[in-house]
Structure formats: C-alpha cells, structure tokens
PDB file of N, CA and C in Angstrom:
ATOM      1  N   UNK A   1      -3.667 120.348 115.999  1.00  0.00           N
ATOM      2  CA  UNK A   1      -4.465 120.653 114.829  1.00  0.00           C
ATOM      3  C   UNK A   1      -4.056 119.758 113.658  1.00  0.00           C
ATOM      4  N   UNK A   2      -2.978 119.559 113.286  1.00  0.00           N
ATOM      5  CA  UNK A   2      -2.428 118.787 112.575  1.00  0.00           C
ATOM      6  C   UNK A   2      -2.758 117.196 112.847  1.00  0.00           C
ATOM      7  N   UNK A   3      -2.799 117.007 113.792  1.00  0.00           N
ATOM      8  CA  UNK A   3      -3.600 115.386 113.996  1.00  0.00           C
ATOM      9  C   UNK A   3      -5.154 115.618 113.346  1.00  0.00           C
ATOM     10  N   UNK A   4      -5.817 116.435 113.775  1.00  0.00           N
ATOM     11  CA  UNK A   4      -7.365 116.556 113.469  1.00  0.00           C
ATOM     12  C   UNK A   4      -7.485 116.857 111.629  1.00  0.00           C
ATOM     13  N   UNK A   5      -6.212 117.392 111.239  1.00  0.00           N
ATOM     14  CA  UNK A   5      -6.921 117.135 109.909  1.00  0.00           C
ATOM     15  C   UNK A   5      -5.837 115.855 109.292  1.00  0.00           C
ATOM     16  N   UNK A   6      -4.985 115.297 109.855  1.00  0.00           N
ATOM     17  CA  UNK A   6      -4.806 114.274 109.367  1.00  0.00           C
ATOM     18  C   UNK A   6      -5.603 112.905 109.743  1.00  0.00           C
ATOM     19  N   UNK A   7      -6.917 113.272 110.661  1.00  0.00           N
ATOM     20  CA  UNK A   7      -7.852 112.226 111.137  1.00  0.00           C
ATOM     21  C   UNK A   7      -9.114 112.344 109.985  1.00  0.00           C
ATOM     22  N   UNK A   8      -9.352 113.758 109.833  1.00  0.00           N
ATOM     23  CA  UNK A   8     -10.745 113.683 109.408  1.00  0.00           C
ATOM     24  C   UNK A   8     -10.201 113.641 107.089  1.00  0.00           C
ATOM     25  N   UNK A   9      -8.853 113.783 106.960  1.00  0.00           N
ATOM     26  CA  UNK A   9      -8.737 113.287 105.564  1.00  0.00           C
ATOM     27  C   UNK A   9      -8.542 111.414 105.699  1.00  0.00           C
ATOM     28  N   UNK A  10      -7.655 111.409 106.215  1.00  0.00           N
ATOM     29  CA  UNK A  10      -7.906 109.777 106.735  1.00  0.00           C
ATOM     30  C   UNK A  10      -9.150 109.197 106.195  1.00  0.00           C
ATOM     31  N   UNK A  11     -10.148 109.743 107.343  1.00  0.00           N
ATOM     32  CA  UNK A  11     -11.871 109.115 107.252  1.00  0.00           C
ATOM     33  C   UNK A  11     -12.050 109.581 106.144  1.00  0.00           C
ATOM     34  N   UNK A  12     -11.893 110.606 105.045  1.00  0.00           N
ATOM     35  CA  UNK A  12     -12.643 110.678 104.297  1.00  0.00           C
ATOM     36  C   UNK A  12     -12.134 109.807 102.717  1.00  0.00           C
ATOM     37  N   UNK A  13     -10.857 109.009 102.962  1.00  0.00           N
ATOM     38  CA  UNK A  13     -10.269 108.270 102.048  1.00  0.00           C
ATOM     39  C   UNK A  13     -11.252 107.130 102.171  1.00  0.00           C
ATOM     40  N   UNK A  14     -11.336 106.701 103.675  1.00  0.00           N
ATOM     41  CA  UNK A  14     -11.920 105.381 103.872  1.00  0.00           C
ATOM     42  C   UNK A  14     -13.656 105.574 103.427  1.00  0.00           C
ATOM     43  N   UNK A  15     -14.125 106.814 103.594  1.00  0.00           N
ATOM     44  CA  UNK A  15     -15.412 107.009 103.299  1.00  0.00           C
ATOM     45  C   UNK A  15     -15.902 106.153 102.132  1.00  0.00           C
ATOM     46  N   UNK A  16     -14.622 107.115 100.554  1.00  0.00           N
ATOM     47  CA  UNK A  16     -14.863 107.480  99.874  1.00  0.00           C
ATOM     48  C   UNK A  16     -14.542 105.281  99.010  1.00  0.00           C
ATOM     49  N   UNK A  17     -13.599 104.732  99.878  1.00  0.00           N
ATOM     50  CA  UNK A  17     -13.551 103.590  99.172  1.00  0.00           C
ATOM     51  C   UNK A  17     -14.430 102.721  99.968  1.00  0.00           C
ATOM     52  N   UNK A  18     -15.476 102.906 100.551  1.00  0.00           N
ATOM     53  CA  UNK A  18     -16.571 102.251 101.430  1.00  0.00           C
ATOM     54  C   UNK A  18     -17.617 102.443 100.231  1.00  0.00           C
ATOM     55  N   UNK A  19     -17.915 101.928  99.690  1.00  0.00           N
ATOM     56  CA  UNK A  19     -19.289 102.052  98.729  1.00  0.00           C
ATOM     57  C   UNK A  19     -20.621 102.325  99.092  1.00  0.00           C
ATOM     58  N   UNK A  20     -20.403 101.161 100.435  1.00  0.00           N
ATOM     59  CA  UNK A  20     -21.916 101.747 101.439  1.00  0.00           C
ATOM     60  C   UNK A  20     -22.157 103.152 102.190  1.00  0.00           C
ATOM     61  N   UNK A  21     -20.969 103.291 102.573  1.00  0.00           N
ATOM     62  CA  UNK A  21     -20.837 104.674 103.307  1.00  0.00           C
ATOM     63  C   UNK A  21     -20.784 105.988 102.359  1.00  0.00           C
ATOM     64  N   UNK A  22     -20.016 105.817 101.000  1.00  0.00           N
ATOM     65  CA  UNK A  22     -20.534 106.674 100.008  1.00  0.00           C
ATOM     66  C   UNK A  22     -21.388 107.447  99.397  1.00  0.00           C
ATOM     67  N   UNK A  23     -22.504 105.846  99.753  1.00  0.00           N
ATOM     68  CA  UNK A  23     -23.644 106.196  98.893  1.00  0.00           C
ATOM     69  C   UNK A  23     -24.714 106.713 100.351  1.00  0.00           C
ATOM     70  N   UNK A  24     -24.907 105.665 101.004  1.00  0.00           N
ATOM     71  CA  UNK A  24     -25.369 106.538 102.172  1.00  0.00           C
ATOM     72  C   UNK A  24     -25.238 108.048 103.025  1.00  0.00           C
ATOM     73  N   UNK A  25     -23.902 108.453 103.190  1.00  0.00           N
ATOM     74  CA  UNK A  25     -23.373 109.511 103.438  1.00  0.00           C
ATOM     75  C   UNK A  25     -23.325 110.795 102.692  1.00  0.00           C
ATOM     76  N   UNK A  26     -23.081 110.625 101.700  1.00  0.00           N
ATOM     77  CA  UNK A  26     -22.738 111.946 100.144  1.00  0.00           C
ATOM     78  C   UNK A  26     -24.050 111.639  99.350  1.00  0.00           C
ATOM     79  N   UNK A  27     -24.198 110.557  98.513  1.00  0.00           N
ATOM     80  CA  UNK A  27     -25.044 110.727  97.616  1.00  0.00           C
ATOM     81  C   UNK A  27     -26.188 110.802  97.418  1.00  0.00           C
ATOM     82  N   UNK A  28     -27.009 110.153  98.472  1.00  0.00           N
ATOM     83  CA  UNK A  28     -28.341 110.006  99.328  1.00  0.00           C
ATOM     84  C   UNK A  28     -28.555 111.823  99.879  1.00  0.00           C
ATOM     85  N   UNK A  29     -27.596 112.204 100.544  1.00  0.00           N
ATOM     86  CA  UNK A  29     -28.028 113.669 100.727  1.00  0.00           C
ATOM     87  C   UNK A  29     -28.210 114.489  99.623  1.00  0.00           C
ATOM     88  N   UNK A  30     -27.206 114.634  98.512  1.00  0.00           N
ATOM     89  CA  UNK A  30     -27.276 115.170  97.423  1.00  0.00           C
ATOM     90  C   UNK A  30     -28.359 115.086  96.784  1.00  0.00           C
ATOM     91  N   UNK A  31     -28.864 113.581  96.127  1.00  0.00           N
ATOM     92  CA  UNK A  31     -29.971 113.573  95.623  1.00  0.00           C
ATOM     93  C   UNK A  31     -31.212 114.350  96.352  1.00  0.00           C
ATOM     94  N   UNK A  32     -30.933 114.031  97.546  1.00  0.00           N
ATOM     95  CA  UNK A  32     -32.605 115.101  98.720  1.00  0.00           C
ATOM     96  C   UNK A  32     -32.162 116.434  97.692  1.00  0.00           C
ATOM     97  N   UNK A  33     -31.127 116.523  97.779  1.00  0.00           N
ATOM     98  CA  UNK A  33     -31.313 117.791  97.901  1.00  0.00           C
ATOM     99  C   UNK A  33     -31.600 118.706  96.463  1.00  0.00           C
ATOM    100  N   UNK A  34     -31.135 118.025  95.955  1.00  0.00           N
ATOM    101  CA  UNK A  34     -31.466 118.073  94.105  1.00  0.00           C
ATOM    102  C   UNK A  34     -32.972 118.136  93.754  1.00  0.00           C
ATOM    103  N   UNK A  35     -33.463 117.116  94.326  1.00  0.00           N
ATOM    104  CA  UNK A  35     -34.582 116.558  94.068  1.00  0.00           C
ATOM    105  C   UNK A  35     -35.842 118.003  95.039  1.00  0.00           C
ATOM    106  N   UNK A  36     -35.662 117.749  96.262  1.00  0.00           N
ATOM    107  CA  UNK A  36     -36.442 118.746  96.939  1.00  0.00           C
ATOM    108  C   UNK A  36     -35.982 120.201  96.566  1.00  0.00           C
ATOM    109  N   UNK A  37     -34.988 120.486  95.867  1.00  0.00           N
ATOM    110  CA  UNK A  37     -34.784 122.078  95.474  1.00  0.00           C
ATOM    111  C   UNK A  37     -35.799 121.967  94.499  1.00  0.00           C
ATOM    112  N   UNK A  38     -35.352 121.278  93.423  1.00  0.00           N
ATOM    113  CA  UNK A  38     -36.262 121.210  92.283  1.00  0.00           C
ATOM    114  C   UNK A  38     -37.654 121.479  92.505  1.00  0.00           C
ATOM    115  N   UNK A  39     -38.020 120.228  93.452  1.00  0.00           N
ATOM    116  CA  UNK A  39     -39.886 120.880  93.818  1.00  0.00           C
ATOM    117  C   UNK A  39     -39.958 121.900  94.961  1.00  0.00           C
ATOM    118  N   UNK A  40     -39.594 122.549  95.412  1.00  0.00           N
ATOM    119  CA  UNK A  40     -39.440 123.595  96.047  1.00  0.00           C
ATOM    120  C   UNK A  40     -39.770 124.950  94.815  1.00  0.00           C
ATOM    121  N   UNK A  41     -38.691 125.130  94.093  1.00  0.00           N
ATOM    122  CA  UNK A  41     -38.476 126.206  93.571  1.00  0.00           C
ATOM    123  C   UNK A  41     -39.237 126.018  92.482  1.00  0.00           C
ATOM    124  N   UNK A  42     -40.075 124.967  91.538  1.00  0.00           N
ATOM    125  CA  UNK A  42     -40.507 125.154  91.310  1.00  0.00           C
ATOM    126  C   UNK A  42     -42.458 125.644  91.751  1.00  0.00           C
ATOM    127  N   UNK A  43     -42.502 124.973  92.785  1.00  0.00           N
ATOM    128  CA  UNK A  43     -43.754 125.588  93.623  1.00  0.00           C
ATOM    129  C   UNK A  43     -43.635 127.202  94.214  1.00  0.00           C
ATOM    130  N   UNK A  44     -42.842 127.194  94.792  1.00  0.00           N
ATOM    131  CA  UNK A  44     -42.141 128.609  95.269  1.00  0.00           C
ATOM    132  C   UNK A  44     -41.077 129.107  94.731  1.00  0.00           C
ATOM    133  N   UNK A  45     -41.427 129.539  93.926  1.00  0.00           N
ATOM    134  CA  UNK A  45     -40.617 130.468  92.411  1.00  0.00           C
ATOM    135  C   UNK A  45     -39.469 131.706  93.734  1.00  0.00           C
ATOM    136  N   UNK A  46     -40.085 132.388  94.879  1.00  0.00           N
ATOM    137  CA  UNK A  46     -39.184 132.962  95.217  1.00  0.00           C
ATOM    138  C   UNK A  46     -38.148 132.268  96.921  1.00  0.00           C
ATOM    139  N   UNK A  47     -38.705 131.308  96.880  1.00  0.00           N
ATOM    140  CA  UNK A  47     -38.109 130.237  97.758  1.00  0.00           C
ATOM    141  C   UNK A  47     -36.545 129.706  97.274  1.00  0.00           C
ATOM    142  N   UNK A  48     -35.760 130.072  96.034  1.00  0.00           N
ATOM    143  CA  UNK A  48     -34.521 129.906  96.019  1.00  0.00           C
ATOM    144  C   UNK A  48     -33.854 130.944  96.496  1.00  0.00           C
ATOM    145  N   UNK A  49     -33.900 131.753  97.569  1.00  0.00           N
ATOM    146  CA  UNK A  49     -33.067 132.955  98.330  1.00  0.00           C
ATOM    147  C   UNK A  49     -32.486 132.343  99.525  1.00  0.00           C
ATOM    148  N   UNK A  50     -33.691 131.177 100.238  1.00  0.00           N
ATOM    149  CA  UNK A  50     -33.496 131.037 101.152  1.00  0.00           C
ATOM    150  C   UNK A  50     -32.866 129.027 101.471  1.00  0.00           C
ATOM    151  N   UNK A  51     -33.523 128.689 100.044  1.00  0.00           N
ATOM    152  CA  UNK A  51     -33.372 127.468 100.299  1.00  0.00           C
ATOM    153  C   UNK A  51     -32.036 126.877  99.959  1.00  0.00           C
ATOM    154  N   UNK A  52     -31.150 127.156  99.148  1.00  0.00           N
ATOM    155  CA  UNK A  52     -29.430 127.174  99.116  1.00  0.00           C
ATOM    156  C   UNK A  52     -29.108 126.161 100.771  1.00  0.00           C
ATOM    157  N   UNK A  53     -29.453 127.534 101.701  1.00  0.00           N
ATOM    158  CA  UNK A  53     -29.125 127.465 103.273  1.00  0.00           C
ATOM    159  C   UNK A  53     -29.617 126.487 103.943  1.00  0.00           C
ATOM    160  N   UNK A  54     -30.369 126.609 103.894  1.00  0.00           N
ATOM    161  CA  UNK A  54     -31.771 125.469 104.658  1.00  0.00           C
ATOM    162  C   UNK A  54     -31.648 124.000 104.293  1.00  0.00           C
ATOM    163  N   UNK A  55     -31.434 124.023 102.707  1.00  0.00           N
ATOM    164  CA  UNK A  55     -30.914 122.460 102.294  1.00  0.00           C
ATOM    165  C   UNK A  55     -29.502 122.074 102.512  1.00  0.00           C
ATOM    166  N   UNK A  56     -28.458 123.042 102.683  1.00  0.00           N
ATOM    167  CA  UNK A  56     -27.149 122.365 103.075  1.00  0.00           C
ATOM    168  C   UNK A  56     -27.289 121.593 104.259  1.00  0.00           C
ATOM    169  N   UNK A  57     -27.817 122.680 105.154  1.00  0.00           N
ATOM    170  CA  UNK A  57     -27.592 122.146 106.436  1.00  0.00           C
ATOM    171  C   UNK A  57     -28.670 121.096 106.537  1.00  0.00           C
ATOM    172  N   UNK A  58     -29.764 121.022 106.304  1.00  0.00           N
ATOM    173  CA  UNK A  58     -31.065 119.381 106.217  1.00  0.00           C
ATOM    174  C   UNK A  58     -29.610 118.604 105.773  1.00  0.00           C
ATOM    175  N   UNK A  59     -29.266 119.276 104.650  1.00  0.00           N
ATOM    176  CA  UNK A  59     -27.980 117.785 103.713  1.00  0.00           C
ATOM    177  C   UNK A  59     -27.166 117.875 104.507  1.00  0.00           C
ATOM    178  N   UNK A  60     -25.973 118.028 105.064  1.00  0.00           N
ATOM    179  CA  UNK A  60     -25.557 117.926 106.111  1.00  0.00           C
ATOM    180  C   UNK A  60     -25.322 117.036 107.452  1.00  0.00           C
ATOM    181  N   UNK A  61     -26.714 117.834 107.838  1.00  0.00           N
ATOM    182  CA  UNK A  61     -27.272 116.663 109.011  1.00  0.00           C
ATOM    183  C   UNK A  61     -27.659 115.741 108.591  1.00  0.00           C
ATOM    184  N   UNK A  62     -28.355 115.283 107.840  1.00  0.00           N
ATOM    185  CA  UNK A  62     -28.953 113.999 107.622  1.00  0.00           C
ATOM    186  C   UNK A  62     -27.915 112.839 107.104  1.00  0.00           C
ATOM    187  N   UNK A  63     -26.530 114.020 106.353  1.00  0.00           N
ATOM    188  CA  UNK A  63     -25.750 112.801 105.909  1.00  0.00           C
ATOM    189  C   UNK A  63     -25.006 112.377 107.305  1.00  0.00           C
ATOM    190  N   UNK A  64     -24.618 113.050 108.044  1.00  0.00           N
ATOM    191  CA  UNK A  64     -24.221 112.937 109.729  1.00  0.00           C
ATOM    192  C   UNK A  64     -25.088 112.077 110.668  1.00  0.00           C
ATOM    193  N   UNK A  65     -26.256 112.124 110.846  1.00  0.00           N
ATOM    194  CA  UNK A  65     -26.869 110.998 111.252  1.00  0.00           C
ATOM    195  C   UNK A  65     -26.750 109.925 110.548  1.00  0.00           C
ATOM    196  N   UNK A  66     -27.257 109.564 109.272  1.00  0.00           N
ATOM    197  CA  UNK A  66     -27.132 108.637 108.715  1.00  0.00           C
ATOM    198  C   UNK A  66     -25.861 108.107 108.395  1.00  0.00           C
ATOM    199  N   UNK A  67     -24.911 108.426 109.063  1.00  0.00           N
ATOM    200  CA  UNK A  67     -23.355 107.644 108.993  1.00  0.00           C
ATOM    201  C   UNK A  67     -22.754 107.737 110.075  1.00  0.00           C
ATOM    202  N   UNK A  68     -24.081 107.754 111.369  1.00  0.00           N
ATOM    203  CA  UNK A  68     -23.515 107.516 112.822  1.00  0.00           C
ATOM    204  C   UNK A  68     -23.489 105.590 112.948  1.00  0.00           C
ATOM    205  N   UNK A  69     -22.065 105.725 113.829  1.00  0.00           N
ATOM    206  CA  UNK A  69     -22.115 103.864 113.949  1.00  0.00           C
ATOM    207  C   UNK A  69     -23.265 103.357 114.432  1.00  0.00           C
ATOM    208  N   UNK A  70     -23.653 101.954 114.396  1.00  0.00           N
ATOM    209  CA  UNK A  70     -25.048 101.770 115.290  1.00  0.00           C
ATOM    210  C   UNK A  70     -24.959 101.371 116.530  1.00  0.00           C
ATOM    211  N   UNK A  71     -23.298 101.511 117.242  1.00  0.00           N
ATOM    212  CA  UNK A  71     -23.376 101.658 118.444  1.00  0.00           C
ATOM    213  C   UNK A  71     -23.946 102.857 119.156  1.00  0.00           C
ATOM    214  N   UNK A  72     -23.166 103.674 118.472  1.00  0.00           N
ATOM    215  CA  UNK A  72     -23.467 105.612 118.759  1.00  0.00           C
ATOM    216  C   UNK A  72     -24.956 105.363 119.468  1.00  0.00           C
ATOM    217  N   UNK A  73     -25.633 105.104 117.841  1.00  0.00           N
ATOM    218  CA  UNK A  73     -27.115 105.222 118.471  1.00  0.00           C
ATOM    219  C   UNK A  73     -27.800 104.635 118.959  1.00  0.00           C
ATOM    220  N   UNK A  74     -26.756 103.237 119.074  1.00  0.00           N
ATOM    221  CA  UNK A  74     -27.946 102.417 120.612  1.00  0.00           C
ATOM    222  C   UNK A  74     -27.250 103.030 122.043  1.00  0.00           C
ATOM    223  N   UNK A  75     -26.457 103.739 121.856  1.00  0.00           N
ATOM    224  CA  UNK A  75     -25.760 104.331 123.213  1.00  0.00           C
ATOM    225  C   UNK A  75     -27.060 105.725 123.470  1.00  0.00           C
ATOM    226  N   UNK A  76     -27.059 106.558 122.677  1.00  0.00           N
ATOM    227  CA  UNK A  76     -27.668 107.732 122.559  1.00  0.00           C
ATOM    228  C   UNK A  76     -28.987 107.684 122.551  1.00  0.00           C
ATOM    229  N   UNK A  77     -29.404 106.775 122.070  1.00  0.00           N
ATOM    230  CA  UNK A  77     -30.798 106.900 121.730  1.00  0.00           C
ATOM    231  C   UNK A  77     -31.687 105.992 122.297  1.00  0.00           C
ATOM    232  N   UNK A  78     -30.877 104.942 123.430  1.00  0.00           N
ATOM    233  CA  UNK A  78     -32.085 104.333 123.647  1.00  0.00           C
ATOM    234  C   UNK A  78     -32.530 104.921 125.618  1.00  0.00           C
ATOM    235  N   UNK A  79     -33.343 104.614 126.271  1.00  0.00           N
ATOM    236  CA  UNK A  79     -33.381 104.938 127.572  1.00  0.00           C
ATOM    237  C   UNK A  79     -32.316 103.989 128.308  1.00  0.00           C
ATOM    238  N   UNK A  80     -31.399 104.931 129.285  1.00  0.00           N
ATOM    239  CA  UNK A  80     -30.588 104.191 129.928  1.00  0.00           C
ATOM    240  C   UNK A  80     -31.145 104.139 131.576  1.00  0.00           C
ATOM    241  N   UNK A  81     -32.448 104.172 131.749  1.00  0.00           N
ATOM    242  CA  UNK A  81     -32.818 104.336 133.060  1.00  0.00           C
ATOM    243  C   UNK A  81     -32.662 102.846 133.797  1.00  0.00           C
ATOM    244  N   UNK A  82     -32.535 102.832 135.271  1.00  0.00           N
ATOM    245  CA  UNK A  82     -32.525 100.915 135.595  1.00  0.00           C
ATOM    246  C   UNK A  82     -33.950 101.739 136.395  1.00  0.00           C
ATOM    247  N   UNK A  83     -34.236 100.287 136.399  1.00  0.00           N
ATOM    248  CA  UNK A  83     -35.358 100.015 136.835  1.00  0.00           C
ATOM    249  C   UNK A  83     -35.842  99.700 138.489  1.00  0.00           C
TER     250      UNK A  83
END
C-alpha cells in the first residue's frame, strides 16, 4: 500500500509540473464543469440535487481518458483482429 501511494503522489507532482497535462487533465474538466453546471441549473432550477454527482464523475472520467498515453489507446481502441 505504501508503494501505491507513493506512486500515485509521485504522478501527481509530475502532473502538476507538466503544463500540458495540467491543463488537459484538471483544468479542462473543471471548466466543463463550471461552465455546464451553470447552464444546467440555470435551465433546471431543480437539477442542482442531482448534478453535484453526475458532473464529478463526467469530470472525472473525461479528465482520465483525456490523460490516457496514446499508446493505451492505440492498444485499446483500435481492432486487433488478423486477417
């Protein structure tokens, strides 16, 4: 256990002095999420009960995909069938 959080503070030093990975990873989700609460709650006045939840996890995931290597996802994502 002690390796796993001395791995995942590690990554998040290197995250945080990566400028690209910063802004892609953290701040890019944040703004979604700022931005789509805002028009959310203001269209659906009783839509802030539920949307807290719903936008972490959209923010979340999206910052997690979007800071997968682009090996990951030519491994994952493309068809590995032979022909």
């Amino acid at each position: 256990m002690g390796a796993f959080i001395y791995g995942v503070s590690l990554q998040w030093k290197l995250d945080i002095r990566s400028k690209t990975l910063l802004i892609t990873c953290y701040i890019v989700p944040l703004l979604f999420f700022g931005i789509m609460g805002g028009i959310f709650t203001s269209v659906i006045p009783g839509a802030g009960d539920t949307l807290i939840q719903s936008m972490t996890v959209f923010g979340v995931t999206m910052g997690a995909l979007i800071g997968l290597p682009p090996s990951l996802v030519e491994i994952y994502g493309s068809d590995n069938k032979k022909v």
